[in-house]
Protein backbone atom coordinates (compact mmCIF):
# COMPACT_ATOMS: atom_id res chain seq x y z
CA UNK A 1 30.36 -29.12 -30.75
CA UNK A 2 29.54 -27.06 -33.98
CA UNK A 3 29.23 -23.20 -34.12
CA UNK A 4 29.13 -20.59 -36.94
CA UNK A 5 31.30 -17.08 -36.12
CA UNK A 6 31.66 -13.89 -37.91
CA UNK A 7 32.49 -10.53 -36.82
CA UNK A 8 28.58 -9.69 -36.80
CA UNK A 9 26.74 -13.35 -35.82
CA UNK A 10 27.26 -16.36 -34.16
CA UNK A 11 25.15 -19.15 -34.29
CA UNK A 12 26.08 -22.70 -32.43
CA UNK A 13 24.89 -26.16 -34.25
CA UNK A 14 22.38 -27.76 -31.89
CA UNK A 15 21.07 -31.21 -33.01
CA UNK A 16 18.03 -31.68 -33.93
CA UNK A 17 15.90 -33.72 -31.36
CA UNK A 18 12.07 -34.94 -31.60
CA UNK A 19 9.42 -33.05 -29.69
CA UNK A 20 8.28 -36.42 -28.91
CA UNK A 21 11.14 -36.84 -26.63
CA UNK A 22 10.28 -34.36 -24.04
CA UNK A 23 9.53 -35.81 -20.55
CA UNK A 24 8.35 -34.60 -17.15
CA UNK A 25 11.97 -34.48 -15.81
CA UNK A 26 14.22 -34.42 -18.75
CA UNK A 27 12.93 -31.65 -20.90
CA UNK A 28 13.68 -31.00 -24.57
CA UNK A 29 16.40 -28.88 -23.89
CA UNK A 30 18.04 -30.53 -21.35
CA UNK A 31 17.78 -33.32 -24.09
CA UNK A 32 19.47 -31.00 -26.60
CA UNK A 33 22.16 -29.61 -24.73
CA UNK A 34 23.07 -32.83 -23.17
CA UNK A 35 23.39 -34.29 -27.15
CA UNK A 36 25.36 -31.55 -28.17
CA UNK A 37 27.86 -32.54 -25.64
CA UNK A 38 27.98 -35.75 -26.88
CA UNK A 39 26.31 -37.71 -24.07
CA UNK A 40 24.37 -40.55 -23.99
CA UNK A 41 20.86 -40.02 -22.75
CA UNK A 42 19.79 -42.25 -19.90
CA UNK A 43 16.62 -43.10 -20.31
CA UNK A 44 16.23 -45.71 -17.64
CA UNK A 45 17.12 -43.35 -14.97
CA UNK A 46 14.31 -40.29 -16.66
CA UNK A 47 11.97 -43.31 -16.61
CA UNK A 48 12.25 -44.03 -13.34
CA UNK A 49 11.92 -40.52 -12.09
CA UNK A 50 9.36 -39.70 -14.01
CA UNK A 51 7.25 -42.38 -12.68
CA UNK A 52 7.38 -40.08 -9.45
CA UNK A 53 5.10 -37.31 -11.17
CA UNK A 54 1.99 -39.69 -12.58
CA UNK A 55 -0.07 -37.51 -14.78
CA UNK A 56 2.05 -33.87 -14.02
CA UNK A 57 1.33 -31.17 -16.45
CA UNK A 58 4.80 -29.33 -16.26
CA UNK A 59 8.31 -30.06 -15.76
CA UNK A 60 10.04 -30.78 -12.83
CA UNK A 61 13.47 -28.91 -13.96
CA UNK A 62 15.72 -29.81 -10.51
CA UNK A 63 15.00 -34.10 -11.74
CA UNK A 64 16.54 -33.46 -15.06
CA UNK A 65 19.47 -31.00 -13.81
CA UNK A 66 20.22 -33.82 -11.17
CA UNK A 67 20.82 -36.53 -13.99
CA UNK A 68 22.74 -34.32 -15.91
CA UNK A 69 25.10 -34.16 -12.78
CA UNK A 70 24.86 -37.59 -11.17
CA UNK A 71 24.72 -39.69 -14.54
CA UNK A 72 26.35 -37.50 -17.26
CA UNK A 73 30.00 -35.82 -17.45
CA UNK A 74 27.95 -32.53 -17.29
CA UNK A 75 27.67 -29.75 -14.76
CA UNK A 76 25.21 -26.69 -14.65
CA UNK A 77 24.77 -23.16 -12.96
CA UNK A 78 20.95 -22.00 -12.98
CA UNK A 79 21.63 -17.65 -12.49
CA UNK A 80 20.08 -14.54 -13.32
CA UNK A 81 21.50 -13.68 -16.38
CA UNK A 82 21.56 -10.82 -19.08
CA UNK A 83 22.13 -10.45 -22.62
CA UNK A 84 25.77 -9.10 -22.27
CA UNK A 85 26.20 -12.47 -20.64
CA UNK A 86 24.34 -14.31 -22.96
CA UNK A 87 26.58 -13.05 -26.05
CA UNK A 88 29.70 -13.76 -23.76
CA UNK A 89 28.40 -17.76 -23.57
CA UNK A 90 27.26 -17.90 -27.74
CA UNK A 91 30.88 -16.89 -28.50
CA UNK A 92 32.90 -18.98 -26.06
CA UNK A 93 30.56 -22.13 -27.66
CA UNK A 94 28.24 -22.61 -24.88
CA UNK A 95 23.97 -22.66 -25.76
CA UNK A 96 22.23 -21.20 -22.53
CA UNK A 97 18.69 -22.38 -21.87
CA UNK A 98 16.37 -19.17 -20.64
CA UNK A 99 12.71 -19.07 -19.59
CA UNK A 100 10.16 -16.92 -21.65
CA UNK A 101 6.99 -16.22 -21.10
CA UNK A 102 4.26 -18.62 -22.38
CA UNK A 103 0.86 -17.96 -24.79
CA UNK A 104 -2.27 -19.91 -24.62
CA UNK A 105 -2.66 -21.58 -21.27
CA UNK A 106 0.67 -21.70 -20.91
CA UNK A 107 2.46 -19.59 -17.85
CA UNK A 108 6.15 -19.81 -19.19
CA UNK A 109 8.53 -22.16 -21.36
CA UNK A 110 12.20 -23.05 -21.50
CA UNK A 111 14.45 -22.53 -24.97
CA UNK A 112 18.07 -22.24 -25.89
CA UNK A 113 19.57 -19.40 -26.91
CA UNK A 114 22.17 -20.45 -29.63
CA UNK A 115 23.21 -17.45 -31.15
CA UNK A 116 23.28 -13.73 -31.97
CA UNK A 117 23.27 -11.56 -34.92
CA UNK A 118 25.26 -8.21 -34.25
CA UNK A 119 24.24 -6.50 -37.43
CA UNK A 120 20.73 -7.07 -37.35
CA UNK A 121 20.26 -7.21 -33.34
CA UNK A 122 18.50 -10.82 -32.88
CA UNK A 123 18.79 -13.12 -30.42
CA UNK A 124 19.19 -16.72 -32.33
CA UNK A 125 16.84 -19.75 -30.41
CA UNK A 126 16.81 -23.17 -31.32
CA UNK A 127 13.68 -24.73 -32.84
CA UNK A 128 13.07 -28.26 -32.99
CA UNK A 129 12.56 -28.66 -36.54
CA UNK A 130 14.90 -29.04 -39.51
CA UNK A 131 16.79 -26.21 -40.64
CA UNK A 132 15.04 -24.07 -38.43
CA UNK A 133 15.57 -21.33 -35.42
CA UNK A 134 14.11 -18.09 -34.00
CA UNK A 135 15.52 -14.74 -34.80
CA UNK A 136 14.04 -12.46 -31.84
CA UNK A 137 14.84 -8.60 -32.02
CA UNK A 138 17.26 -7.93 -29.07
CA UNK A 139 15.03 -5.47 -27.41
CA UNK A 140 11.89 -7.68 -27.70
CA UNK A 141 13.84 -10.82 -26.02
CA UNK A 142 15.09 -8.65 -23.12
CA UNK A 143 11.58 -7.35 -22.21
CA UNK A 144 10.16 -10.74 -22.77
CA UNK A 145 12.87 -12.61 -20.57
CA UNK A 146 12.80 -9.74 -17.75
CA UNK A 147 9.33 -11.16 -16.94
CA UNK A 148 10.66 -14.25 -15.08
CA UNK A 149 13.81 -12.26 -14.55
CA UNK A 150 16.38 -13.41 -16.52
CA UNK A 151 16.31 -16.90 -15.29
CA UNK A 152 18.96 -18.69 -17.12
CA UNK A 153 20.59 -22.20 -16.64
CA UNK A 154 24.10 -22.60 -18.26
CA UNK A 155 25.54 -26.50 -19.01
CA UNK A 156 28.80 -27.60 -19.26
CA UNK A 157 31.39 -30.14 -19.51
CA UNK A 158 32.43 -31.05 -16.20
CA UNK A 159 36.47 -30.50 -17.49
CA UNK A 160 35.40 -27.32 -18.75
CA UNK A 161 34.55 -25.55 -15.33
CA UNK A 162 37.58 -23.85 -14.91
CA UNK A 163 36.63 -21.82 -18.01
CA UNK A 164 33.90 -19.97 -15.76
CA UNK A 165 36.11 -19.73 -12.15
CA UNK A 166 36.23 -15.86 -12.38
CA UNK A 167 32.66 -15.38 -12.90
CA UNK A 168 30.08 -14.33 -10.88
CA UNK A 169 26.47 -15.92 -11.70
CA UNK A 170 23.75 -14.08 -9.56
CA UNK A 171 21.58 -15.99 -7.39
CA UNK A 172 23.32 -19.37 -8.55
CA UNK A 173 22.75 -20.53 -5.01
CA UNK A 174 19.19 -19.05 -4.68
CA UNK A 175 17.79 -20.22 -8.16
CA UNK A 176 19.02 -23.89 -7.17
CA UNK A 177 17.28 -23.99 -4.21
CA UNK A 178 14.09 -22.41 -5.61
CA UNK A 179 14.12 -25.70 -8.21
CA UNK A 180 14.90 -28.08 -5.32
CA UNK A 181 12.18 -26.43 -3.33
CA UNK A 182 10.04 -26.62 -6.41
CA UNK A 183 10.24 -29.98 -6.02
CA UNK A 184 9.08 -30.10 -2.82
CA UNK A 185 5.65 -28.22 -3.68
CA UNK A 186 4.75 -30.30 -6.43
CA UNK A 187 4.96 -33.76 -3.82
CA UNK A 188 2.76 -31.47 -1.87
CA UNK A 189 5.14 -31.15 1.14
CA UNK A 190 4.03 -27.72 1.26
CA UNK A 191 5.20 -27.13 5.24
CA UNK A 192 8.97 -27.99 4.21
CA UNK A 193 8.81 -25.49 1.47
CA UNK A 194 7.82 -22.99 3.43
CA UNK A 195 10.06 -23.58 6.28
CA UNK A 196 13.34 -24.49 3.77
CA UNK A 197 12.46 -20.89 2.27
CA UNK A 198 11.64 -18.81 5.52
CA UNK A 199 15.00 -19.92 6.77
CA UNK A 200 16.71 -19.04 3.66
CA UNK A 201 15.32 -15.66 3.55
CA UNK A 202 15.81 -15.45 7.37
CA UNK A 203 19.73 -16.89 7.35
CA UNK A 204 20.48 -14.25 4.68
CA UNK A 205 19.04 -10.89 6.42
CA UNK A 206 20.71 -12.13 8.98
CA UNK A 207 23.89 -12.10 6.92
CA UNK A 208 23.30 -8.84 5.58
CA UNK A 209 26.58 -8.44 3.46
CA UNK A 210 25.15 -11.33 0.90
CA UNK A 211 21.74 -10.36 1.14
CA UNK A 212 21.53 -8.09 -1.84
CA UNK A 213 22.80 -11.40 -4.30
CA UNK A 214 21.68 -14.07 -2.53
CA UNK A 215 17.47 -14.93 -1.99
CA UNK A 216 16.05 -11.50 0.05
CA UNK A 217 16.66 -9.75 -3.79
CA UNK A 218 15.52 -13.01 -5.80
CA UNK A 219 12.20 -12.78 -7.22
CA UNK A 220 12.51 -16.33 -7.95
CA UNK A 221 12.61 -17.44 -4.07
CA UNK A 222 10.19 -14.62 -2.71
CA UNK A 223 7.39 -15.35 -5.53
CA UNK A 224 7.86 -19.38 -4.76
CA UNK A 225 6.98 -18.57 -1.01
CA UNK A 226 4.30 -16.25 -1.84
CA UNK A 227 2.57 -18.61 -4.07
CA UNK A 228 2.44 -21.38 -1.71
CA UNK A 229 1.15 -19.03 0.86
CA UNK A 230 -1.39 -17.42 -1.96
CA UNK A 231 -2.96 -20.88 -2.15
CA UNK A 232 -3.42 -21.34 1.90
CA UNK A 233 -4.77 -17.88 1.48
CA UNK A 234 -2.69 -16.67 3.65
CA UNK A 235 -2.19 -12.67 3.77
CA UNK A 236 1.21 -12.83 4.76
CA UNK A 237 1.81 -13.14 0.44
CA UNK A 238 0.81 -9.86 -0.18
CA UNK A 239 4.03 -8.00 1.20
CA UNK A 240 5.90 -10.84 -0.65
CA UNK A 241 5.00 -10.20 -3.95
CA UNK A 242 5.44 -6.46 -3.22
CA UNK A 243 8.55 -6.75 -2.72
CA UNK A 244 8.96 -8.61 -5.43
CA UNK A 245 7.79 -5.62 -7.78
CA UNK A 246 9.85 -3.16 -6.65
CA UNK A 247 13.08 -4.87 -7.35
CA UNK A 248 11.73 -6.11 -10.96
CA UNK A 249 8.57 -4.38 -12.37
CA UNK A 250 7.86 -6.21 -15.14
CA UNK A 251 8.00 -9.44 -13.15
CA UNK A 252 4.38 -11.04 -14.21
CA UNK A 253 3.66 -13.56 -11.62
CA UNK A 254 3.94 -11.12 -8.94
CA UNK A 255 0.90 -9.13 -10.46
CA UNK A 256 -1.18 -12.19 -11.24
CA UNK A 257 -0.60 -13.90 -7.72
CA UNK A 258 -1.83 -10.47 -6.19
CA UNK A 259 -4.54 -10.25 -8.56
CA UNK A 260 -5.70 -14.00 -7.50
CA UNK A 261 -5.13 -13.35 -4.34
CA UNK A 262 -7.75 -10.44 -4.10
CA UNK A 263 -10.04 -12.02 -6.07
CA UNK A 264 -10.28 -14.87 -3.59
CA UNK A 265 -10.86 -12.56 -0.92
CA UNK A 266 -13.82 -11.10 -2.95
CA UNK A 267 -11.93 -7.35 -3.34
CA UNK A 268 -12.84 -7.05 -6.75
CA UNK A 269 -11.36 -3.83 -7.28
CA UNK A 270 -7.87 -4.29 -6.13
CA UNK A 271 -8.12 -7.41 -8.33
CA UNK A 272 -8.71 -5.55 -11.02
CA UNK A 273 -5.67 -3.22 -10.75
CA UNK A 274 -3.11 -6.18 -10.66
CA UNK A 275 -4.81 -8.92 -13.61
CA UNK A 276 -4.68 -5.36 -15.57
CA UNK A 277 -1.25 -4.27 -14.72
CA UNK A 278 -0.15 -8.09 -15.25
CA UNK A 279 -2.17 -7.37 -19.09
CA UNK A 280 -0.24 -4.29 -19.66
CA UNK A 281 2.98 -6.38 -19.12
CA UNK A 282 2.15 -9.06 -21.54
CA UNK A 283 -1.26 -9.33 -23.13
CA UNK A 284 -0.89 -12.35 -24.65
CA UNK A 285 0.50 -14.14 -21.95
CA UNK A 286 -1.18 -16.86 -20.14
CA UNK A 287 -4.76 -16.41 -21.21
CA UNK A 288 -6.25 -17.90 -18.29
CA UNK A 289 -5.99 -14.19 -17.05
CA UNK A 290 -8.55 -12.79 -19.10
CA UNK A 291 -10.68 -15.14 -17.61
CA UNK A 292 -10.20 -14.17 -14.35
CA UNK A 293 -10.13 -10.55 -15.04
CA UNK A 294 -14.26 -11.25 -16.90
CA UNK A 295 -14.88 -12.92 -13.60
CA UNK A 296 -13.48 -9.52 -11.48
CA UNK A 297 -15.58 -7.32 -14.19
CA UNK A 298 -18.66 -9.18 -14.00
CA UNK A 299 -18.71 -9.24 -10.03
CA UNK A 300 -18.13 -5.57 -10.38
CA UNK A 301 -20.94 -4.63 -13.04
CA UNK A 302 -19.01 -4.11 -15.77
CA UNK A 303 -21.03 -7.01 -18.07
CA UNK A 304 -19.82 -5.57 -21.48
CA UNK A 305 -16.41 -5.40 -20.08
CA UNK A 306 -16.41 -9.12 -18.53
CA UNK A 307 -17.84 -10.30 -22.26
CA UNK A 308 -14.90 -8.40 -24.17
CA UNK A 309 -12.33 -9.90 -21.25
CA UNK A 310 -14.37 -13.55 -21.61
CA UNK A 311 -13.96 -13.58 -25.64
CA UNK A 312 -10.59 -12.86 -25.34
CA UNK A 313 -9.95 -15.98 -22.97
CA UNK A 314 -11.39 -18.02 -26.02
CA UNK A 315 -9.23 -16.02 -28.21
CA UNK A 316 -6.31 -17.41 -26.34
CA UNK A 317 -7.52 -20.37 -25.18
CA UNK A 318 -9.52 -22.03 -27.89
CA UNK A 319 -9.72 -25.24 -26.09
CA UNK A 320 -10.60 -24.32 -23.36
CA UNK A 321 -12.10 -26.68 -20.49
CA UNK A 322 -14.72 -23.96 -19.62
CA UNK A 323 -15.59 -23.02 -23.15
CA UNK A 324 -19.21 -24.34 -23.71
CA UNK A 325 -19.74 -22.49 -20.11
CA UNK A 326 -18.27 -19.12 -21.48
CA UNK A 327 -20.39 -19.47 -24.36
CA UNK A 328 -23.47 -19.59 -22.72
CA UNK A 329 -22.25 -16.37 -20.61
CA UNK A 330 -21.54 -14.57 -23.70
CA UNK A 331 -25.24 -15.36 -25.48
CA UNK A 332 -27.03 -14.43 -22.09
């Protein structure tokens, strides 16, 4: 455990892992963190697990926080959390991994936040490469990070848990069942999801005291149902990710799962209002989108508009599956 302090930065050590090492169910960072406490990574148990998820494109977070806590001397606390926390964590010694919003055809990503610099206002992120990190301006990483809301996951020595017993971690309960039930929905048990979140959301309007911190206020939960239900088409999303908006409006998904969800059901308009709110958000997030949106323009007549929302998937996606396909579009 290294770290660098001053009155005006702080910046822990990480070591320096290979990208190469990133798996399905143990992640880079989990990787990371889990070296910088000085534990051994196990690779036969990641191998094994990982044999569970064949040709996955993602990362099953829940697998790799479950090793951590069954095969290392490690704990962990997945919470909403917030730069005033964040600073609090970089100072006692302790890296905090946050999801950020992706580019390309990417949806979102997972770093560590190592560090802060006081003076300048920049939050410090490790980069796998030698002598190397990201210096993001504090106001550009909070409206960046507000757009999964502040999901964070904090690691720790298991001896070291005292440290945190007078905290309070929002939706630590919530956000651990929303990666369990993650889990769930990529085996393709898509009933048990459902029912595992219903009755989660149910239990705690019932218990209205907790409601506010527990998964009735957590985008996480609510846009985990409503995506499930967005791909039965079912209608019952809509008021779901609605919700979801008004108690974060700058969360992303919920915009783009409305925006799919209308453009499924052929209202090309409404469609339109939510890929383009989603756009105002981030623009060059997920780029997917922009093909979408062409799609929405082009069914409603707008042809110039669909071509300038079509060249922009390239943009973005340069490699794109579809390209040869968009190309022709564009030359038509």
């Amino acid at each position: 455990m290294q770290s660098d302090k001053s009155d005006d930065a702080s910046h822990i050590i990480l070591p320096l892992v290979n990208k190469t090492e990133e798996n399905v169910v143990f992640p880079l960072v989990l990787n990371v963190i889990s070296r910088f406490w000085g534990e051994e990574i196990p690779t036969e148990e990641i191998e094994k697990r990982a044999r569970n998820y064949g040709n996955f494109k993602g990362t099953v977070f829940i697998e790799g926080l479950e090793i951590i806590e069954k095969k290392l001397n490690l704990s962990f606390v997945v919470y909403r959390g917030s730069l005033s926390d964040l600073k609090k964590r970089v100072h006692q010694g302790f890296p905090v991994v946050v999801v950020l919003p992706g580019i390309g055809d990417t949806v979102q990503f997972a770093t560590i936040v190592c560090g802060y610099d006081a003076n300048e206002h920049r939050v410090i992120t490790y980069v796998p490469e030698p002598d190397s990190y990201g210096a993001i301006p504090e106001y550009k990483f909070e409206d960046e990070w507000s757009q999964d809301d502040f999901f964070s996951i904090l690691i720790f020595p298991k001896d070291m848990k005292d440290i945190f017993k007078n905290d309070v971690f929002e939706f630590e309960k919530s956000n651990r069942i929303y990666l369990e039930t993650e889990r769930l929905k990529i085996h393709g048990k898509l009933q048990e999801s459902i029912d595992l979140l219903n009755s989660i959301i149910n239990n705690d309007l019932l218990n209205k005291e907790n409601a506010t911190t527990i998964s009735t206020a957590n985008p996480q939960i609510l846009c985990l149902l409503a995506g499930i239900l967005n791909e039965q088409n079912d209608e019952k999303c809509i008021p779901l990710y609605e919700r979801i908006i008004k108690i974060n409006p700058k969360f992303y998904l919920a915009y783009r799962g409305l925006g799919n969800y209308y453009l499924k059901n052929k209202n090309y308009q409404l469609s339109k209002e939510y890929y383009t709110k989603a756009i105002e958000i981030n623009p060059i997030r997920f780029g997917p989108i922009y093909k979408n949106l062409g799609i929405v323009l082009s069914e409603l007549g707008d042809n110039e508009a669909a071509k300038g929302s079509f060249k922009t998937y390239l943009k973005n996606v340069p490699n794109a599956p579809d390209r040869d396909n968009i190309l022709q579009f564009l030359d038509a």
